[in-house]
Protein backbone atom coordinates (compact mmCIF):
# COMPACT_ATOMS: atom_id res chain seq x y z
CA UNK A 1 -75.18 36.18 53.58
CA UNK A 2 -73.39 33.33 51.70
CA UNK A 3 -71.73 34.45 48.59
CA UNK A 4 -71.14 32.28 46.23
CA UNK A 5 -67.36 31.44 45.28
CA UNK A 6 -66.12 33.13 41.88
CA UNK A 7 -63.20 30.52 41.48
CA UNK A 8 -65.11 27.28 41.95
CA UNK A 9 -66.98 25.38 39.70
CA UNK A 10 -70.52 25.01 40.42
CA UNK A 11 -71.83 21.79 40.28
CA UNK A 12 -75.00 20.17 40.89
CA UNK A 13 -75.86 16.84 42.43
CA UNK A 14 -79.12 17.04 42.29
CA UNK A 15 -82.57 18.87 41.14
CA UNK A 16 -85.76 19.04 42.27
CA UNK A 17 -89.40 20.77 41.42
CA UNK A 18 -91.03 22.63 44.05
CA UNK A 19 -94.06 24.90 43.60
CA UNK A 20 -93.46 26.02 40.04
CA UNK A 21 -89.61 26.23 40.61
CA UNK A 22 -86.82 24.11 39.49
CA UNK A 23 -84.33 24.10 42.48
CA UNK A 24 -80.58 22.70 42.10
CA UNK A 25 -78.84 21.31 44.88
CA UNK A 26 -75.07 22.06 44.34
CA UNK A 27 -72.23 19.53 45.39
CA UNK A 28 -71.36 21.72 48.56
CA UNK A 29 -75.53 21.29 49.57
CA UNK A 30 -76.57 24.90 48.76
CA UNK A 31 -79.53 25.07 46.84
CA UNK A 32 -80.40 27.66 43.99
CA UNK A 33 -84.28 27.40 42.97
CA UNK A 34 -86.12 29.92 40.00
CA UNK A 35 -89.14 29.87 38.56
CA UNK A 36 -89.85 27.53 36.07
CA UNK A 37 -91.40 30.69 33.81
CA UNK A 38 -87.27 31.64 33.14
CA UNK A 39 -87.85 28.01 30.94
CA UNK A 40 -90.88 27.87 29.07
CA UNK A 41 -90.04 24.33 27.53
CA UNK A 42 -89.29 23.25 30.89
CA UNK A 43 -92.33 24.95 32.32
CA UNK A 44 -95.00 23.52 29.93
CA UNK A 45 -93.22 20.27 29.52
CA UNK A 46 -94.69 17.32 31.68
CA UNK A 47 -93.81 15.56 35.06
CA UNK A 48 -92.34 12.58 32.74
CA UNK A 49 -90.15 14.90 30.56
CA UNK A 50 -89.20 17.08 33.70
CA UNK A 51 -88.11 14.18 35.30
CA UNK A 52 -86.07 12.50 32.36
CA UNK A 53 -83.06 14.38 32.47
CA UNK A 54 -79.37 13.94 32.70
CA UNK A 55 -76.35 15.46 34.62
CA UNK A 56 -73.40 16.72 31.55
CA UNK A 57 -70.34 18.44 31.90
CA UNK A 58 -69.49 16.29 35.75
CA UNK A 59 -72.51 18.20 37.10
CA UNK A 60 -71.93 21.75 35.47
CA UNK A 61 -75.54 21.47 34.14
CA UNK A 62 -78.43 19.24 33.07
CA UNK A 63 -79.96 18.21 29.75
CA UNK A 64 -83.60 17.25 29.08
CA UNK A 65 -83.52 15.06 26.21
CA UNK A 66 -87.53 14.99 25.68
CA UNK A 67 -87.47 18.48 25.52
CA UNK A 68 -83.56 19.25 24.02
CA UNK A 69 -83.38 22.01 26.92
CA UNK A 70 -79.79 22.41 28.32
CA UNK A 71 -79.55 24.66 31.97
CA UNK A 72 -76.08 25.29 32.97
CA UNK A 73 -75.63 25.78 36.90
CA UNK A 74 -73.24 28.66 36.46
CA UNK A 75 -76.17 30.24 34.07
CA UNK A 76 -78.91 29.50 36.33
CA UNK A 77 -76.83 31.85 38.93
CA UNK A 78 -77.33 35.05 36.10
CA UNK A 79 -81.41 34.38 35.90
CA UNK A 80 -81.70 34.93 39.98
């Protein structure tokens, strides 16, 4: 089992929605998915407002202006 490092930043590169889950692929290519029900604004918000987001912080989380819903990566790793 990979654990993931307490002294480095997590940062994501990337995110994706898969089957009702928002998954985050970090700079080092490990990917941390949850279910979208952890975000309700996220969850009942459409393809179009899912998909207009922005990387803040160098990739430390991601902002969804349509929605004003923030996700940090290093919070996403508490909700799993």
């Amino acid at each position: 089992m990979n654990i993931l490092p307490i002294n480095k930043e997590l940062i994501a590169k990337e995110i994706k929605f898969i089957d009702q889950k928002i998954i985050f692929i970090l700079d080092d290519d490990r990917e941390i998915g949850v279910p979208l029900r952890y975000f309700p604004k996220l969850e009942k918000a459409t393809e179009t407002q899912k998909m207009n987001y922005r990387f803040i912080g160098g990739g430390i989380g991601v902002h969804f202006p349509d929605i004003d819903e923030d996700i940090s990566v290093t919070n996403l790793i508490k909700v799993i």
